[in-house]
N, C-alpha and C. Protein backbone atom coordinates (compact mmCIF):
# COMPACT_ATOMS: atom_id res chain seq x y z
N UNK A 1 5.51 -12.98 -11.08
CA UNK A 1 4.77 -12.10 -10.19
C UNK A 1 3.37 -11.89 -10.74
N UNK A 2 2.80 -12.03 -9.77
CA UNK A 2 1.20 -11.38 -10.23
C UNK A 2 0.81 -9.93 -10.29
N UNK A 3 0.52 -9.48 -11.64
CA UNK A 3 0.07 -8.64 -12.29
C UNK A 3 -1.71 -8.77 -12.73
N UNK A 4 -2.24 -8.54 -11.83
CA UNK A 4 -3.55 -8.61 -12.11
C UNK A 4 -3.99 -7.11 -12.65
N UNK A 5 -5.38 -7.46 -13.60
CA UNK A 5 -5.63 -5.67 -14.09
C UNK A 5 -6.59 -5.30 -12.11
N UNK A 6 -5.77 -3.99 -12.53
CA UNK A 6 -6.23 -2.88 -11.23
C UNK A 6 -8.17 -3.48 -11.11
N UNK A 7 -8.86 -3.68 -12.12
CA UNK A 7 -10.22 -3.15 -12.30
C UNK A 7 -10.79 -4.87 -11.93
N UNK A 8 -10.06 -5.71 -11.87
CA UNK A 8 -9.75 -6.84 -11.44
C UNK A 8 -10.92 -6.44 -9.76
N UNK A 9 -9.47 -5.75 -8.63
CA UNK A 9 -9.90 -5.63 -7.48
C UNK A 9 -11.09 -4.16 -7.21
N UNK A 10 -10.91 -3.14 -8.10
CA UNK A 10 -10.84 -1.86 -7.50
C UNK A 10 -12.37 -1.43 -8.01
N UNK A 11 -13.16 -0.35 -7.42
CA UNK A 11 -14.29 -0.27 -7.84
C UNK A 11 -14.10 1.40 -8.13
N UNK A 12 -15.31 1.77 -9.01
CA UNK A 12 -14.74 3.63 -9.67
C UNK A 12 -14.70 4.14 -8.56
N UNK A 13 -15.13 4.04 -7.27
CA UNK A 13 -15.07 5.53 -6.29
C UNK A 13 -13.72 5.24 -5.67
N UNK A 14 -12.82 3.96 -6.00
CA UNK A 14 -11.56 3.81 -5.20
C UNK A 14 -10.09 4.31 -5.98
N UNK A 15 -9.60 4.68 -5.33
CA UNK A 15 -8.28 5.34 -6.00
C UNK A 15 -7.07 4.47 -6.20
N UNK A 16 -6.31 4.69 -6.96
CA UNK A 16 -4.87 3.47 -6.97
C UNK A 16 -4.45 3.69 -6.20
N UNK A 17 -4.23 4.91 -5.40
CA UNK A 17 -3.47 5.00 -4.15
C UNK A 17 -3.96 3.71 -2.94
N UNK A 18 -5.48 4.27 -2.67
CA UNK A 18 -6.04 3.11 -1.52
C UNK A 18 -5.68 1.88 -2.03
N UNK A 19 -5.82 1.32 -3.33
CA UNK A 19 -5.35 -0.35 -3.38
C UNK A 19 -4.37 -0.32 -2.91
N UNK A 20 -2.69 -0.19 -3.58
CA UNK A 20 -1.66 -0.06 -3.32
C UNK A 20 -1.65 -0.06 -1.97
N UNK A 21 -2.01 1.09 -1.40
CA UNK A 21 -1.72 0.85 0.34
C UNK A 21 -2.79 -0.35 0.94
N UNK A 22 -3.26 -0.75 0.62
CA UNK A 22 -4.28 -1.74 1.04
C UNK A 22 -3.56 -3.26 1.18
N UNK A 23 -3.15 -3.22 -0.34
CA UNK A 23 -2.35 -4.54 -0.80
C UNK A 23 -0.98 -4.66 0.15
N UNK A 24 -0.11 -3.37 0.29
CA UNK A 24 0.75 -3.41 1.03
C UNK A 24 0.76 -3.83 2.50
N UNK A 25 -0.55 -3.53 3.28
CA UNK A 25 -0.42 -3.40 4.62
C UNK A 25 -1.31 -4.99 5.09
N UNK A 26 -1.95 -5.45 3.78
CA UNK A 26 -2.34 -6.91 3.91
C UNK A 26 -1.26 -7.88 3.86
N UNK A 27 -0.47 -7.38 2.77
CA UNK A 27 1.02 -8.37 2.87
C UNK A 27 1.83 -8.23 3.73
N UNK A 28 1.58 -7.17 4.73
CA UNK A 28 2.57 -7.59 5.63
C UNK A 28 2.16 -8.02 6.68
N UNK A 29 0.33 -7.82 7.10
CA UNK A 29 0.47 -8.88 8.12
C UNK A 29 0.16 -10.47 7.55
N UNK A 30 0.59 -10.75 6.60
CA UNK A 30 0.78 -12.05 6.11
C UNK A 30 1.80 -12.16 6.68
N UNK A 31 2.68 -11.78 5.87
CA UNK A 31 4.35 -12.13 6.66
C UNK A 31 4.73 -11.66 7.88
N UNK A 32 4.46 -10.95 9.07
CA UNK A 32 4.53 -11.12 9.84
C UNK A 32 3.85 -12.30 10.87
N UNK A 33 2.25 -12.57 10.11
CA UNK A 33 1.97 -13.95 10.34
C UNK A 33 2.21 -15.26 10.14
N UNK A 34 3.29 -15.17 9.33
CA UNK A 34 3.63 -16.40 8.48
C UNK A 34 5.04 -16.67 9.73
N UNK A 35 6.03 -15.41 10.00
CA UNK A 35 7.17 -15.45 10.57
C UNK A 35 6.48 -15.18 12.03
N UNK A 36 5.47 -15.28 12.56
CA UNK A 36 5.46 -15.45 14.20
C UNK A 36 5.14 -16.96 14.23
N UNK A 37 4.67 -17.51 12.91
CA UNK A 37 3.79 -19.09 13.28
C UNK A 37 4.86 -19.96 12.97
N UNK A 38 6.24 -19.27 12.06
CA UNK A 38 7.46 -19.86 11.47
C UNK A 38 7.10 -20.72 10.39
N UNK A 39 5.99 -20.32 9.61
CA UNK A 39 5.40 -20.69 8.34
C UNK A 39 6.46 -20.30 7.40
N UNK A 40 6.84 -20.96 6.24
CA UNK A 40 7.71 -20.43 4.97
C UNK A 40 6.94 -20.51 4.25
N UNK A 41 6.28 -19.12 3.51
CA UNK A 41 5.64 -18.77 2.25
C UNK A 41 5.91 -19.37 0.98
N UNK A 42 5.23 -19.91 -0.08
CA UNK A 42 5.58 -20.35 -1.27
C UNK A 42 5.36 -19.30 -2.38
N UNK A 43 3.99 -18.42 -1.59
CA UNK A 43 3.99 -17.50 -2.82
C UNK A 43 4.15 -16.29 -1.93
N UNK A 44 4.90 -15.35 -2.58
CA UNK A 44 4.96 -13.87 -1.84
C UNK A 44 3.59 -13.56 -1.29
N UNK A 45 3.95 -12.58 -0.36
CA UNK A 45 2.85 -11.95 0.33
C UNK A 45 2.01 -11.01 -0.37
N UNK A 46 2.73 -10.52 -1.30
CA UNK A 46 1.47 -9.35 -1.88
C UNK A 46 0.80 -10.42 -3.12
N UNK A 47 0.85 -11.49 -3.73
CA UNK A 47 0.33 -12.17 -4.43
C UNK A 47 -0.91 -12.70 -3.31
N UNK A 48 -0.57 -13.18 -2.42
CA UNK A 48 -1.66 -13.50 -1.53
C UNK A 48 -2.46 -12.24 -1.07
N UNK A 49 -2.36 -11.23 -0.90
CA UNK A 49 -2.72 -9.96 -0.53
C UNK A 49 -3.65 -9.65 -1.71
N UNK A 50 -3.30 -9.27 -3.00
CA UNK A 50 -3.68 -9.32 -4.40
C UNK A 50 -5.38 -10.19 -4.16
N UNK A 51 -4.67 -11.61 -4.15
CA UNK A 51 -6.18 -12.84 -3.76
C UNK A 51 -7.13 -12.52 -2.96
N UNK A 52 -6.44 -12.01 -1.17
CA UNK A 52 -7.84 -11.30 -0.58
C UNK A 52 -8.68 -10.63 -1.00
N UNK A 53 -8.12 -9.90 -2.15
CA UNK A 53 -8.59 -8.99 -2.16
C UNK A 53 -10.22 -9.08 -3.47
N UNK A 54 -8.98 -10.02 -4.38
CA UNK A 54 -10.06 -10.52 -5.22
C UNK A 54 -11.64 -11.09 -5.07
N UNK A 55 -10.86 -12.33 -4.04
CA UNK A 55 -12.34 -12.96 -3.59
C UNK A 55 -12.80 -12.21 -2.43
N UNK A 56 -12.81 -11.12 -2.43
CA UNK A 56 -13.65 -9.99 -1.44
C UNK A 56 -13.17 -11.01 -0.09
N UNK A 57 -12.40 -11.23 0.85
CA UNK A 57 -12.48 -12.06 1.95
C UNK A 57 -11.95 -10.55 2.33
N UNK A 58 -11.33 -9.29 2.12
CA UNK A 58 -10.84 -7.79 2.29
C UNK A 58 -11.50 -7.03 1.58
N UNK A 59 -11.96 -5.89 2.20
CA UNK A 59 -12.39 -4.91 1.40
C UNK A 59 -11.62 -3.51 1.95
N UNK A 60 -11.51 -2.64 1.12
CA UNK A 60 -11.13 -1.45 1.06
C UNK A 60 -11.78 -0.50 1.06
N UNK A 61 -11.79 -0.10 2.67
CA UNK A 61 -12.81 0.90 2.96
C UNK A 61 -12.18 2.77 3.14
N UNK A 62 -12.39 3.52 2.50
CA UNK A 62 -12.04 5.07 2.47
C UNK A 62 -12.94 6.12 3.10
N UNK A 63 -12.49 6.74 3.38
CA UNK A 63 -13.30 7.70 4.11
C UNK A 63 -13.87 8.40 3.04
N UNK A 64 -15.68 8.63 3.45
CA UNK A 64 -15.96 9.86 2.86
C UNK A 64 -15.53 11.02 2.01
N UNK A 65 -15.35 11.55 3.18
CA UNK A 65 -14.96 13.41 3.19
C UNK A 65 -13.86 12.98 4.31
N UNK A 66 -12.98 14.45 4.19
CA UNK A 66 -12.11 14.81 4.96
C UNK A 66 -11.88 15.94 5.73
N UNK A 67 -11.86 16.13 6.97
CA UNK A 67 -11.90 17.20 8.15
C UNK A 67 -11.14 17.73 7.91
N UNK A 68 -11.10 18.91 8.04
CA UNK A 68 -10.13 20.02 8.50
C UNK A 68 -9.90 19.70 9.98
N UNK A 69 -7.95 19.82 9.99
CA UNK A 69 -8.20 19.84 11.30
C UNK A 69 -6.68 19.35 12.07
C-alpha cells in the first residue's frame, strides 16, 4: 500500500481531515468509474487518488471561513 508522507500532497493552511476526505471521495469516483466502464483496477483506488493528488491533476479546495447558520 502506498504510504506517502502527508507533506508529500498537503500544504500548511490544509488540514488532515480535508486530505483524507479528499483522497476518499477521489477513490471512489475512480471505482465507480472503473465499474461503470467494467475496467479491473491493478492498483487500488486510493493509491491512484494519492497520485492525483500528487501531480496536482486535483486540488483541495476549503472554504475560507464558516457561516453561522
Amino acid at each position: 500500500m502506498l504510504k506517502p508522507s502527508e507533506n508529500m500532497i498537503r500544504t500548511p493552511h490544509r488540514s488532515y481531515y480535508s486530505l483524507v476526505i479528499a483522497v476518499a471521495q477521489r477513490a471512489r469516483q475512480i471505482a465507480e468509474k472503473a465499474e461503470a466502464d467494467g475496467v479491473i483496477l491493478v492498483e487500488k483506488p486510493v493509491d491512484l487518488a494519492v497520485h492525483d493528488f500528487m501531480d496536482n491533476k486535483f486540488k483541495i479546495i476549503e472554504p475560507t471561513s464558516f457561516e453561522d447558520g
